[in-house]
C-alpha atoms as a PDB file:
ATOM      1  CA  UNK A   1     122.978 115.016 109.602  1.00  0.00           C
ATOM      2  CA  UNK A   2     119.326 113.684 110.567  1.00  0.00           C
ATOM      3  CA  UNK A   3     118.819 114.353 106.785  1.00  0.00           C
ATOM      4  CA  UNK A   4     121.256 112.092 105.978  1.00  0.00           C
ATOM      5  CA  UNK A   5     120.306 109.450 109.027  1.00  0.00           C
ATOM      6  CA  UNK A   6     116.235 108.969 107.524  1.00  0.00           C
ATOM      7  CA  UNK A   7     117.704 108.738 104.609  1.00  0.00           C
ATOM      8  CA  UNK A   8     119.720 105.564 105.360  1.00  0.00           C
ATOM      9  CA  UNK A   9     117.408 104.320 106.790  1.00  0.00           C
ATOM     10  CA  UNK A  10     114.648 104.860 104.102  1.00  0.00           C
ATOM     11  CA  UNK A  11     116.816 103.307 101.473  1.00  0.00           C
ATOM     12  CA  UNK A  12     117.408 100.408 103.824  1.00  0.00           C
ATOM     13  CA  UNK A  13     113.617 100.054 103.472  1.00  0.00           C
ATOM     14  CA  UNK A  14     113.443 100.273 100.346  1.00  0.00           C
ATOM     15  CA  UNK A  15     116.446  97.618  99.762  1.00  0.00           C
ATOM     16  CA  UNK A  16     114.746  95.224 102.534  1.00  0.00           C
ATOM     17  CA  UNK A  17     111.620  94.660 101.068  1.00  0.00           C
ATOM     18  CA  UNK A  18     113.684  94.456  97.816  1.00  0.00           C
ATOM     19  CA  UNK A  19     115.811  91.496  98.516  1.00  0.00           C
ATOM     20  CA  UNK A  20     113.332  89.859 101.190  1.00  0.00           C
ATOM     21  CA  UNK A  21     110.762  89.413  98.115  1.00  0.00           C
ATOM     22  CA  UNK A  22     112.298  86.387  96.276  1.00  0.00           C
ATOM     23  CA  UNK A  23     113.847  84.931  99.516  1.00  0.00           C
ATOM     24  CA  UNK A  24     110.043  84.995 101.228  1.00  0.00           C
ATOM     25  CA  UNK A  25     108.795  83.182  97.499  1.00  0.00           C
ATOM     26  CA  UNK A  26     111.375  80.703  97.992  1.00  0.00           C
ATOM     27  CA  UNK A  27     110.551  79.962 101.558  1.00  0.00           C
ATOM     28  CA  UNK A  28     106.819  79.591 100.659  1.00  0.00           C
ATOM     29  CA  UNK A  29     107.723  77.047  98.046  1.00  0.00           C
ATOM     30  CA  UNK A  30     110.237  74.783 100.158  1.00  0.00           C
ATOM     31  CA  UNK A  31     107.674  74.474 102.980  1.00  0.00           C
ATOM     32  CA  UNK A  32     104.897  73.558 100.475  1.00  0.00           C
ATOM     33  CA  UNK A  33     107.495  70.760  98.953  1.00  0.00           C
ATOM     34  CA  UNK A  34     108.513  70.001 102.353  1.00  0.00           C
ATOM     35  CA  UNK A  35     105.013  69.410 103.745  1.00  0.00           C
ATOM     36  CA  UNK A  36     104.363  67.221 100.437  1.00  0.00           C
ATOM     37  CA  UNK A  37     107.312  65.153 101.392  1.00  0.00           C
ATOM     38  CA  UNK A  38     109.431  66.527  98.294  1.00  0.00           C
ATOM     39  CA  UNK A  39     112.914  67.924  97.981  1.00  0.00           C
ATOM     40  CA  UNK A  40     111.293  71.060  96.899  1.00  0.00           C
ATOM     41  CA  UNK A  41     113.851  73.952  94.941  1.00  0.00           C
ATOM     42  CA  UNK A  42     116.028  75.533  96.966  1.00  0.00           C
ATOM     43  CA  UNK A  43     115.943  79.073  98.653  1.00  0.00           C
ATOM     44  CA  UNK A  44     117.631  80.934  96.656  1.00  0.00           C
ATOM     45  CA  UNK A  45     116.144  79.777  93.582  1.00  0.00           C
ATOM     46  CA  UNK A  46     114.009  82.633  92.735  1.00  0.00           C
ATOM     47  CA  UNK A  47     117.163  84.977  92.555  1.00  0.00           C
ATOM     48  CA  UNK A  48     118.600  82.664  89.932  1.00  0.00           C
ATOM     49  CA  UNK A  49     115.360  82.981  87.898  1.00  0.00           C
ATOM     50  CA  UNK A  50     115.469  86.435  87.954  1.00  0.00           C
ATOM     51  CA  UNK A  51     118.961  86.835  87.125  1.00  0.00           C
ATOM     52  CA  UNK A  52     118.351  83.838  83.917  1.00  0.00           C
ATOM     53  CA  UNK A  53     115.411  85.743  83.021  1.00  0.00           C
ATOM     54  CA  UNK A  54     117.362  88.939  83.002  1.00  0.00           C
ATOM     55  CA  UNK A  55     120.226  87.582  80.826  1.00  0.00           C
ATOM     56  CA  UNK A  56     117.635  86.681  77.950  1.00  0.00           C
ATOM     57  CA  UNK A  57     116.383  88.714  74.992  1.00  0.00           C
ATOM     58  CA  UNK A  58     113.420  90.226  74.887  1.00  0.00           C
ATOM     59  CA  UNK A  59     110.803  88.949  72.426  1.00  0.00           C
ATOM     60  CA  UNK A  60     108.096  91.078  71.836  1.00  0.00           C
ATOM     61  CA  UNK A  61     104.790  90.394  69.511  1.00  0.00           C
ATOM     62  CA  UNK A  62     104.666  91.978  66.761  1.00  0.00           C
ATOM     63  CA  UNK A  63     101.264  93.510  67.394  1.00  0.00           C
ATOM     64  CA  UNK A  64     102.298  95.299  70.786  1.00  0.00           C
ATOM     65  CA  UNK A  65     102.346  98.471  70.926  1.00  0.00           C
ATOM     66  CA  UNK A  66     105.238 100.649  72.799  1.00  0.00           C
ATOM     67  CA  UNK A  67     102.788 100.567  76.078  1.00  0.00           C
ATOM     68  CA  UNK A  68     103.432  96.416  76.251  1.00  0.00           C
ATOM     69  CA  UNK A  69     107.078  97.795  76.650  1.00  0.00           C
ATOM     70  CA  UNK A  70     106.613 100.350  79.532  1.00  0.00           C
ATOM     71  CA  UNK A  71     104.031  98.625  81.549  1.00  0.00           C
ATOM     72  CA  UNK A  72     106.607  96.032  83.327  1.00  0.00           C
ATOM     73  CA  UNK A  73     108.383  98.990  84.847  1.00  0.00           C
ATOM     74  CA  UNK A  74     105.727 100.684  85.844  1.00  0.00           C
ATOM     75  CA  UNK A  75     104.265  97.745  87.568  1.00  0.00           C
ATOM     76  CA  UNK A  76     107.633  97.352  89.606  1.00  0.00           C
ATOM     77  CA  UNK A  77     107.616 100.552  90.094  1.00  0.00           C
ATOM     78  CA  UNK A  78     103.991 101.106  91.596  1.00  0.00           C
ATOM     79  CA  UNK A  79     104.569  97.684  93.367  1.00  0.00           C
ATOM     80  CA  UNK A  80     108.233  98.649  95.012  1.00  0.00           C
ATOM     81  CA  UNK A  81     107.024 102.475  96.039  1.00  0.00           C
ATOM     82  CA  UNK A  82     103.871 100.289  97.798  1.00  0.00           C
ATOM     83  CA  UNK A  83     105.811  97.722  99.689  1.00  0.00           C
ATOM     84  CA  UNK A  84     108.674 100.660 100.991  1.00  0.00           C
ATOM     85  CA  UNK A  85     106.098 102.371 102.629  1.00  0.00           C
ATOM     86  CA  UNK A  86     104.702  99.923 104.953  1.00  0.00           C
ATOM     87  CA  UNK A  87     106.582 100.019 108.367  1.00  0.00           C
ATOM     88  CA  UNK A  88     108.315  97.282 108.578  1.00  0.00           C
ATOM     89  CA  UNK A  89     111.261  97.135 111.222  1.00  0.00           C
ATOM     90  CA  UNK A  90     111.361 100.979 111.655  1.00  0.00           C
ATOM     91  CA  UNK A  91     108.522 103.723 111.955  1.00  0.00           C
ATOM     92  CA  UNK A  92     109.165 107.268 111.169  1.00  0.00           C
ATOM     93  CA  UNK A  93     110.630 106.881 108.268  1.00  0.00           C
ATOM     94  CA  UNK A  94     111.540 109.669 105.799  1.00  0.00           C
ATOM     95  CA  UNK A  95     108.453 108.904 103.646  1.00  0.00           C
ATOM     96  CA  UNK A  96     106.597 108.076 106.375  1.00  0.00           C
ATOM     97  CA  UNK A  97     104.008 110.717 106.080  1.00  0.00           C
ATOM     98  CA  UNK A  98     103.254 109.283 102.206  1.00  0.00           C
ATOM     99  CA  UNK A  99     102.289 105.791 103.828  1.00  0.00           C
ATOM    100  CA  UNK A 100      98.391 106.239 104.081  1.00  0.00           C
ATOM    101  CA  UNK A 101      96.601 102.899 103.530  1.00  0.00           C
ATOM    102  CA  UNK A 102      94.394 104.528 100.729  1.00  0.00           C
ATOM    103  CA  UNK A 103      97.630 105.523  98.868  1.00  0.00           C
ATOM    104  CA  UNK A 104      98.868 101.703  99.360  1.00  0.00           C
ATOM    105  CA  UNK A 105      95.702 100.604  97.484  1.00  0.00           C
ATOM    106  CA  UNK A 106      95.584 103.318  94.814  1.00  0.00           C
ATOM    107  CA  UNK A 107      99.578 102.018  94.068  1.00  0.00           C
ATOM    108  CA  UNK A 108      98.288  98.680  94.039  1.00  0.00           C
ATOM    109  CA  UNK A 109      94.917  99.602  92.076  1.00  0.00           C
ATOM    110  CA  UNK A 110      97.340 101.378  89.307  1.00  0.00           C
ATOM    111  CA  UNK A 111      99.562  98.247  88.993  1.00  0.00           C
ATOM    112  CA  UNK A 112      96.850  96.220  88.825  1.00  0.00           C
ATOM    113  CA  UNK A 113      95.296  98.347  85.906  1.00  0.00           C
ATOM    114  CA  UNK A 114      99.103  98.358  84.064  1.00  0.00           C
ATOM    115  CA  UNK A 115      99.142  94.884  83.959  1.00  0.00           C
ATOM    116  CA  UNK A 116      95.278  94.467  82.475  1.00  0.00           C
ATOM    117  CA  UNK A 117      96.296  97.092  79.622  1.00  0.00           C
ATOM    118  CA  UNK A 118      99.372  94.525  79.224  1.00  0.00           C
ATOM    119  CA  UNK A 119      97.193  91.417  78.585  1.00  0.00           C
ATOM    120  CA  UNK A 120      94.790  92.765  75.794  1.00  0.00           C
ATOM    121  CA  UNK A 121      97.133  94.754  74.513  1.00  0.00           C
ATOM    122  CA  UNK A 122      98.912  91.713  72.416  1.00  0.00           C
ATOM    123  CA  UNK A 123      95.574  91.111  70.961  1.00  0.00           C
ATOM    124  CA  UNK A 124      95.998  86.939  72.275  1.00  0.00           C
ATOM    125  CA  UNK A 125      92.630  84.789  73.998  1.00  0.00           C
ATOM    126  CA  UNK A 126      94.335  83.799  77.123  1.00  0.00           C
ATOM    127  CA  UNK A 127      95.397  87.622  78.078  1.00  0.00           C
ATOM    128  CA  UNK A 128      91.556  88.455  77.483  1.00  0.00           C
ATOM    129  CA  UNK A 129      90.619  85.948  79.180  1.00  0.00           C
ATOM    130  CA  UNK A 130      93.117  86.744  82.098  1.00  0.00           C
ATOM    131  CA  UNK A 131      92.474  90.484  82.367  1.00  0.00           C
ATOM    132  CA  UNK A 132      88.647  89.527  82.812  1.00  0.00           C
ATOM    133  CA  UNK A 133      89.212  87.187  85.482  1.00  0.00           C
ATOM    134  CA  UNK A 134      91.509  89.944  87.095  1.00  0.00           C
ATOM    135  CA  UNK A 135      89.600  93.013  86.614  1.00  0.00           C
ATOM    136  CA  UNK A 136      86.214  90.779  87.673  1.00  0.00           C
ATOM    137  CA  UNK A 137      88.238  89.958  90.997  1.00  0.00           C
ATOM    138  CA  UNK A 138      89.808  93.192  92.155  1.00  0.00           C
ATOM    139  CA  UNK A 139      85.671  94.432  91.567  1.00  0.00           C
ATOM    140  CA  UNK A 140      85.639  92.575  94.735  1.00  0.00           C
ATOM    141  CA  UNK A 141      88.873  93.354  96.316  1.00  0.00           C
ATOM    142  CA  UNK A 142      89.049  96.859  96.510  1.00  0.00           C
ATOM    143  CA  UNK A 143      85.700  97.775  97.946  1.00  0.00           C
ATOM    144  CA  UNK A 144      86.857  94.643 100.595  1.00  0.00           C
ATOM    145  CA  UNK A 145      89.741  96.396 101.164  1.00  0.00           C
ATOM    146  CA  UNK A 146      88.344 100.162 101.463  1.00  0.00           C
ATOM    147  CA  UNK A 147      85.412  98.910 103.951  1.00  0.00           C
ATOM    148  CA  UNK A 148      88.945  97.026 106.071  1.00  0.00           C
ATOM    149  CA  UNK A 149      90.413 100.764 106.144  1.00  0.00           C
ATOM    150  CA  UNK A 150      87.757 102.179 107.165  1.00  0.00           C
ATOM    151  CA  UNK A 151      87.086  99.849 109.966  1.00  0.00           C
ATOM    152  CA  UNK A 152      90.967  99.992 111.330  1.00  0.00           C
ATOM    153  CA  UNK A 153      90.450 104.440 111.029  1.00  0.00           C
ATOM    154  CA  UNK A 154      87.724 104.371 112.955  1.00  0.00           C
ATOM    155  CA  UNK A 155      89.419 102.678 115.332  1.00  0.00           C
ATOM    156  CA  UNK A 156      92.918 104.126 115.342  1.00  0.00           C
ATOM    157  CA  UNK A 157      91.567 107.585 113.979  1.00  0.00           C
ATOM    158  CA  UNK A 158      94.054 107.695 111.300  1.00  0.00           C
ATOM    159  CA  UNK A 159      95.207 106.002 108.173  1.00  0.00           C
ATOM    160  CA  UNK A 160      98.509 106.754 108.277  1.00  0.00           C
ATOM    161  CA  UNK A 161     100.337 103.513 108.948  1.00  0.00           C
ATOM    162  CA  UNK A 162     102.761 104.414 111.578  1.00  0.00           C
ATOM    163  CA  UNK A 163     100.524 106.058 113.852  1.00  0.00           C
ATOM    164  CA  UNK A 164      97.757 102.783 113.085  1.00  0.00           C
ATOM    165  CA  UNK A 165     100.902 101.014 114.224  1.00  0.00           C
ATOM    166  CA  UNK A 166     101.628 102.634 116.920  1.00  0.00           C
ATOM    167  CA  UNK A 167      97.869 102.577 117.964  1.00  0.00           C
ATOM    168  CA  UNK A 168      97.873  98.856 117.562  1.00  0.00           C
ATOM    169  CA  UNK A 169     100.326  98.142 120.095  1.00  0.00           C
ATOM    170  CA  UNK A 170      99.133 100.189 122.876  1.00  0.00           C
ATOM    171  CA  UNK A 171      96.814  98.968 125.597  1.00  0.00           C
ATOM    172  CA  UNK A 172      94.323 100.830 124.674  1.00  0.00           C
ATOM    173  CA  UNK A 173      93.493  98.215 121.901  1.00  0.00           C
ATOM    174  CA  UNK A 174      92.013  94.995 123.327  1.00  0.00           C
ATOM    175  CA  UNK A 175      90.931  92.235 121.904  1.00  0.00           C
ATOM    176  CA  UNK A 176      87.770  93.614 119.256  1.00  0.00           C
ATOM    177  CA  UNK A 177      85.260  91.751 117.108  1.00  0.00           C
ATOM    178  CA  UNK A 178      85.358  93.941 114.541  1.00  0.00           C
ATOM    179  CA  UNK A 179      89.373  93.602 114.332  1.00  0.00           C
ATOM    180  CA  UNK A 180      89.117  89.872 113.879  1.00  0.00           C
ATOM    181  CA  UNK A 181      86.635  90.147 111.186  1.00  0.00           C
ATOM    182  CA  UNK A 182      89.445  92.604 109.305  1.00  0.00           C
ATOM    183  CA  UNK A 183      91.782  90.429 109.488  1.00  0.00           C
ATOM    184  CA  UNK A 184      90.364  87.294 108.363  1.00  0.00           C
ATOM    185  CA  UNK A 185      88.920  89.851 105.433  1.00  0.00           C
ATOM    186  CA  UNK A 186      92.188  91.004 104.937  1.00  0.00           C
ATOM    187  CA  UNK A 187      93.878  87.617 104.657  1.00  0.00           C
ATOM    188  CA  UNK A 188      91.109  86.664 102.015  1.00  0.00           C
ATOM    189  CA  UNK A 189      92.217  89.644 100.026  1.00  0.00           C
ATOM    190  CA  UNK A 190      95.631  89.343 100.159  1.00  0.00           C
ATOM    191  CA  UNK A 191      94.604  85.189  98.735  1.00  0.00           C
ATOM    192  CA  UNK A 192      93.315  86.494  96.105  1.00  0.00           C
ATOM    193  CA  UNK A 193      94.984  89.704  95.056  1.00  0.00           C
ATOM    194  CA  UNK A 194      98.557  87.351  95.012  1.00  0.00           C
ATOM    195  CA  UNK A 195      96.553  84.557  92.737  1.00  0.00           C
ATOM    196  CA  UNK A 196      97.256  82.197  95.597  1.00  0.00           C
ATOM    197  CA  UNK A 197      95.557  78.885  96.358  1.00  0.00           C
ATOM    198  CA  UNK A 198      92.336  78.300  96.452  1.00  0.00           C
ATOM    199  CA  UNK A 199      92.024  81.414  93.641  1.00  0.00           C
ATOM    200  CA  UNK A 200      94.925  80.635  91.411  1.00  0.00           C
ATOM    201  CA  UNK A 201      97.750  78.035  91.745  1.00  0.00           C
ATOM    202  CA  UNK A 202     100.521  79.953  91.204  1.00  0.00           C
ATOM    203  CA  UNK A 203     103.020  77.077  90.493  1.00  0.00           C
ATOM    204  CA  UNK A 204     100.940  75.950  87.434  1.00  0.00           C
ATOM    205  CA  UNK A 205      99.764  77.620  83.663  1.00  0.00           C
ATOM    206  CA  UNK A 206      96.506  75.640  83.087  1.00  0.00           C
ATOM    207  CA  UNK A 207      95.056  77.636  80.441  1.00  0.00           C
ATOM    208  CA  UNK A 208      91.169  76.949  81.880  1.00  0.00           C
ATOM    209  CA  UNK A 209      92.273  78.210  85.195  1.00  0.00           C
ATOM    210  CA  UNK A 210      94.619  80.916  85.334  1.00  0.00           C
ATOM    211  CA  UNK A 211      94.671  84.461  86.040  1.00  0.00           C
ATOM    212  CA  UNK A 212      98.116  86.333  86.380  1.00  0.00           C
ATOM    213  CA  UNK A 213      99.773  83.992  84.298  1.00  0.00           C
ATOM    214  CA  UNK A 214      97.471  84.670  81.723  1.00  0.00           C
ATOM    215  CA  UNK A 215      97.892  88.389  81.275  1.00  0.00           C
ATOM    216  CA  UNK A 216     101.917  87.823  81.247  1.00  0.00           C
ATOM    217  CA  UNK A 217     102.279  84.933  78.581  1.00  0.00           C
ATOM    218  CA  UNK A 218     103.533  87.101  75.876  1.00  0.00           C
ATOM    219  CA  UNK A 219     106.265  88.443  78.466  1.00  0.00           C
ATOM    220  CA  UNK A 220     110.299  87.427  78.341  1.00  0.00           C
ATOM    221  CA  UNK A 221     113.537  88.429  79.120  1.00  0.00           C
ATOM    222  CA  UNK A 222     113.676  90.933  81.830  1.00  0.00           C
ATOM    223  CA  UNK A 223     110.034  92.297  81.240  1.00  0.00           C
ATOM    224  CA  UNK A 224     108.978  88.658  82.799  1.00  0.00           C
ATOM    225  CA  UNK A 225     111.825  89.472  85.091  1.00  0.00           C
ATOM    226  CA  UNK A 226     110.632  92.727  86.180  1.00  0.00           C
ATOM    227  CA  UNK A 227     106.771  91.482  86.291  1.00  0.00           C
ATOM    228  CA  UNK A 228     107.718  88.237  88.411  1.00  0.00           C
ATOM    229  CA  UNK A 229     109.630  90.628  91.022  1.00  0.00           C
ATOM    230  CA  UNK A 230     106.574  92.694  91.220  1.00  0.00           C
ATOM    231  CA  UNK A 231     104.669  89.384  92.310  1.00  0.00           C
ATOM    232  CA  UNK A 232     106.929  88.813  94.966  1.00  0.00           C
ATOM    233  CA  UNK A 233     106.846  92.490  95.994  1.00  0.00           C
ATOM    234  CA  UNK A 234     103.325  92.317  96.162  1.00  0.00           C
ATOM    235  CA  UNK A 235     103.351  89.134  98.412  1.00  0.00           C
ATOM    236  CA  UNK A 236     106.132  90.406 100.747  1.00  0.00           C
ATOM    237  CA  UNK A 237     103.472  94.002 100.963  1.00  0.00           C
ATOM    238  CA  UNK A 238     100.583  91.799 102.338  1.00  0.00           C
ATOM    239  CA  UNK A 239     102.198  90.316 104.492  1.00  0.00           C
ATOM    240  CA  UNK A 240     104.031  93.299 105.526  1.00  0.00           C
ATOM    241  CA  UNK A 241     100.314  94.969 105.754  1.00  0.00           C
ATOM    242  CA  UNK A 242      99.152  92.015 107.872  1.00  0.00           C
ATOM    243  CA  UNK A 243     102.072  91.997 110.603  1.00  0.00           C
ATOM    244  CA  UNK A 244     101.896  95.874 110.686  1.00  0.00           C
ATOM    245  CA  UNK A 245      98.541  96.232 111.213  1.00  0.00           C
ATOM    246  CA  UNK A 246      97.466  93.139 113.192  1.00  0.00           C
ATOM    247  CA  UNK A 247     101.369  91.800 114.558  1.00  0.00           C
ATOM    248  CA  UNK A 248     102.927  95.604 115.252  1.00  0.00           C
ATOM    249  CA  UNK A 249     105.208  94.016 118.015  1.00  0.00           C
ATOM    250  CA  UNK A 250     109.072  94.904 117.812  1.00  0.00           C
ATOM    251  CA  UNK A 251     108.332  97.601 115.176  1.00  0.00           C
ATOM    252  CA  UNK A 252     111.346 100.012 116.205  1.00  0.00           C
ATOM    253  CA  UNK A 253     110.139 103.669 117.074  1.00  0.00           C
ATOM    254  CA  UNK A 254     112.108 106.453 115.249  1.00  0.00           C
ATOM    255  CA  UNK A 255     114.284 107.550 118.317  1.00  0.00           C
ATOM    256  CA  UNK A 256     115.073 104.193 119.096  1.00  0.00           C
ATOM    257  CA  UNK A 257     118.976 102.851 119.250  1.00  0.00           C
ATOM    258  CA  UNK A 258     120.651 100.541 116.347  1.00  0.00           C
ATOM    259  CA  UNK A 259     120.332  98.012 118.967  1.00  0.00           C
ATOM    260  CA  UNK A 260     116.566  98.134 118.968  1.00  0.00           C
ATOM    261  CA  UNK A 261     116.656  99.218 115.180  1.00  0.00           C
ATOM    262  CA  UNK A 262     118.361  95.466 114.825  1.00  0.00           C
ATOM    263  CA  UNK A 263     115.596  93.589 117.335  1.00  0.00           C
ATOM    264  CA  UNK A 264     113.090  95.035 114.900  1.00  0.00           C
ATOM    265  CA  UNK A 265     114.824  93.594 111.895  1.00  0.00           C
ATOM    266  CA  UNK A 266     114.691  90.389 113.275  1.00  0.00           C
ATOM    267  CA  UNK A 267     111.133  90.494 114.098  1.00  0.00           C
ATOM    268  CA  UNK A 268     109.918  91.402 110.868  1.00  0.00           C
ATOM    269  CA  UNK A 269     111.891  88.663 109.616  1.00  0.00           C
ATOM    270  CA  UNK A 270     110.189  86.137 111.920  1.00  0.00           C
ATOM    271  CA  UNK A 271     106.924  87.486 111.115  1.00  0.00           C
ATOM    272  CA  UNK A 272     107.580  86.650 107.529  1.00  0.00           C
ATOM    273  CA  UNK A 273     108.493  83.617 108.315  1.00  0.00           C
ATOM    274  CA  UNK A 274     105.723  82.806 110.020  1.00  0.00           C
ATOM    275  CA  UNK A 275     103.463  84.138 107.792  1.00  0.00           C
ATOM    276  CA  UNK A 276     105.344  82.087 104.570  1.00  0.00           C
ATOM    277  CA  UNK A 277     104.545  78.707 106.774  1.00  0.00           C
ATOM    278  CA  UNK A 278     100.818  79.388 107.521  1.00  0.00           C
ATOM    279  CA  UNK A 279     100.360  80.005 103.538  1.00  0.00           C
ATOM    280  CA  UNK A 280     102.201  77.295 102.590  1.00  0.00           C
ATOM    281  CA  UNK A 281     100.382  74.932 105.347  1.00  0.00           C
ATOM    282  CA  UNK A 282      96.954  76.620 103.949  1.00  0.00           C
ATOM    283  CA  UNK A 283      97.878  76.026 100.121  1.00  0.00           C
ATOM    284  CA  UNK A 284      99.024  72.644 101.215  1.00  0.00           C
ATOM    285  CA  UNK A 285      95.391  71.411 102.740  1.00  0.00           C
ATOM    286  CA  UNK A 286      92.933  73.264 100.283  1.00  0.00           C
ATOM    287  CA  UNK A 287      92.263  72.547  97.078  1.00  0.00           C
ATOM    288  CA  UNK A 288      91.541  75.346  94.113  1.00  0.00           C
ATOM    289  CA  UNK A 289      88.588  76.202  93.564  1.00  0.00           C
ATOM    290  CA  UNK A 290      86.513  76.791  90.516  1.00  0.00           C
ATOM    291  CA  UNK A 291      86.487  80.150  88.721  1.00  0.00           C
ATOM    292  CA  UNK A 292      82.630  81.315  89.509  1.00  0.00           C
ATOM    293  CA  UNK A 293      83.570  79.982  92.864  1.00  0.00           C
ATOM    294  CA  UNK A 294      85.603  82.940  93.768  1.00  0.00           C
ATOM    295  CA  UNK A 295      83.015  85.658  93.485  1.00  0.00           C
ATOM    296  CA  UNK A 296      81.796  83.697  96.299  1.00  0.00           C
ATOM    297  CA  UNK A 297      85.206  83.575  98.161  1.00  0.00           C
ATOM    298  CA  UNK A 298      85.754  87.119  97.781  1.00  0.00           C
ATOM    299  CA  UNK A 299      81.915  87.916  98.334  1.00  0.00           C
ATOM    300  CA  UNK A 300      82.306  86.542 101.991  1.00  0.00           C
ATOM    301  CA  UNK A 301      85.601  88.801 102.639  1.00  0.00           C
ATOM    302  CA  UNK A 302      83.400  91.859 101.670  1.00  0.00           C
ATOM    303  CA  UNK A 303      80.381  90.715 103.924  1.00  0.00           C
ATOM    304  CA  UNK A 304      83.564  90.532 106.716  1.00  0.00           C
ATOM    305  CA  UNK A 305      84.688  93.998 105.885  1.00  0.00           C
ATOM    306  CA  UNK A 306      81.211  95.219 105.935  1.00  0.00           C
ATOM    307  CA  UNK A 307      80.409  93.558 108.832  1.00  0.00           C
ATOM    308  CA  UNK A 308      82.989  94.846 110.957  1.00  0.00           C
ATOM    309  CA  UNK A 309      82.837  98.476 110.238  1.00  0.00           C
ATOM    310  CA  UNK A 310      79.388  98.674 110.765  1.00  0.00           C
ATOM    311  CA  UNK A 311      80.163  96.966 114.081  1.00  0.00           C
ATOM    312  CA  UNK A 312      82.473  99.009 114.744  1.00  0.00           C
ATOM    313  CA  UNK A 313      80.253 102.391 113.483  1.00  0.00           C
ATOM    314  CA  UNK A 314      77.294 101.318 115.751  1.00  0.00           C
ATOM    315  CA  UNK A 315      79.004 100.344 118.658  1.00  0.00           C
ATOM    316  CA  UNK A 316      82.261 102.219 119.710  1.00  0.00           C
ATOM    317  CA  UNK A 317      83.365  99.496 121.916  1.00  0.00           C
ATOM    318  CA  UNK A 318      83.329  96.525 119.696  1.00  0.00           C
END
């Protein structure tokens, strides 16, 4: 029977993060319309593309070889298995013992590496030139990201993300320098690894600019359907990452009651919320920057990263 209860509970997960994913890109998008005084699409308007995309054929080139055709479901794939394990409204979940931090990036590392085989693998310019761009900016995302795990284990003595979670919300926290510099390292990552404003404006396909959309031009049907949920997904995990490592309050513990399990629901979904507004109000007042620009951009997020763990290495209390 307590099989069967995690169980629920995991595939609940699983079917959260799922189904949040568009609704979250479609909140992002009606603020930013909003806050430029336009109509703006409405909510559930990224379902609908994803269920158009879904009902087209699939056009593939006629260079591609049978990898171009696997890749989009192993990208979901990498991306969904990433985004379940983060605690979102529940800890102790069945998989919970699976969701270490450096497992999170290694899914997101292997997506990430999918999708650049995907670009030059039609043999076009702009996927080239879209798989450099991407490969040249997770060189500085992942070692930003591995110096942020280290900092938050050294402080909760554990990578596991429940028990970082749990960590986080005791009193035995505080408020820490080296914290704040994670975080704002961590929200720098999670810019840039989502192509986000001031990196990549994900609402245009400016051929001199773009990254992600480069790599996935030669995508239709539901490949592009499969490949645009991923996005999402991978949105929905930051932010998931940032409210569960940084915003832990109202996570539900695994004893707890459905009337707690509920409370926790309802938190997460406010802490999307809130994070969808704050990136909508940041892509709203920033412009994008140049492409040798972001070296610089992510450059500073590493310094961050650095920064705090070595704060945190030297002095215990900081």
């Amino acid at each position: 029977m307590a099989l069967i209860h995690d169980l629920a509970f995991q595939g609940a997960q699983m079917l959260l993060v799922l189904l949040l994913s568009p609704l979250l890109t479609g909140f992002v998008r009606k603020v930013k319309a909003r806050l430029l005084r336009r109509q703006g699409p409405p909510l559930l308007q990224p379902y609908r593309d994803l269920i158009r995309l879904m009902r087209k054929d699939v056009v593939l080139a006629d260079n591609a070889s049978w990898l171009f055709r696997v890749i989009p479901y192993l990208v979901f794939a990498a991306t969904w298995v990433a985004a379940s394990l983060v605690p979102t409204f529940r800890s102790g979940l069945l998989f919970s013992w699976t969701a270490d931090l450096i497992a999170i990036i290694a899914l997101i590392g292997s997506a990430r590496f999918f999708l650049a085989l995907a670009g030059i693998d039609a043999g076009t310019s702009f996927g080239g030139i879209g798989t450099s761009r991407e490969v040249m900016i997770a060189s500085l995302a992942e070692p930003a990201m591995l110096m942020i795990v280290f900092t938050l284990a050294l402080i909760a003595g554990s990578t596991q993300l429940s028990t970082m979670a749990a960590f986080m919300n005791s009193p035995e926290v505080g408020l820490r320098v080296s914290l704040g510099l994670a975080l704002i390292a961590l929200i720098i990552v999670a810019i840039a690894e989502n192509a986000r404003v001031p990196v990549d404006n994900p609402a245009t396909h400016l051929e001199l600019t773009m990254v992600h959309e480069a790599m996935v031009l030669e995508y239709s049907g539901r490949h592009l359907a499969l490949i645009e949920l991923s996005v999402m997904l991978k949105l929905l995990l930051y932010m998931s990452l940032i409210a569960c490592l940084f915003a832990p309050w109202g996570i539900a513990a695994a004893t707890a009651t459905p009337a707690f399990v509920a409370v926790g629901v309802g938190a997460y979904a406010a802490k999307l919320a809130a994070g969808g507004f704050l990136l909508a109000v940041f892509e709203t007042s920033i412009a994008k920057m140049r492409v040798f620009r972001v070296p610089e951009f992510l450059g500073a997020a590493l310094m961050l990263a650095l920064l705090a763990t070595l704060l945190r290495f030297v002095s215990g209390s900081f």
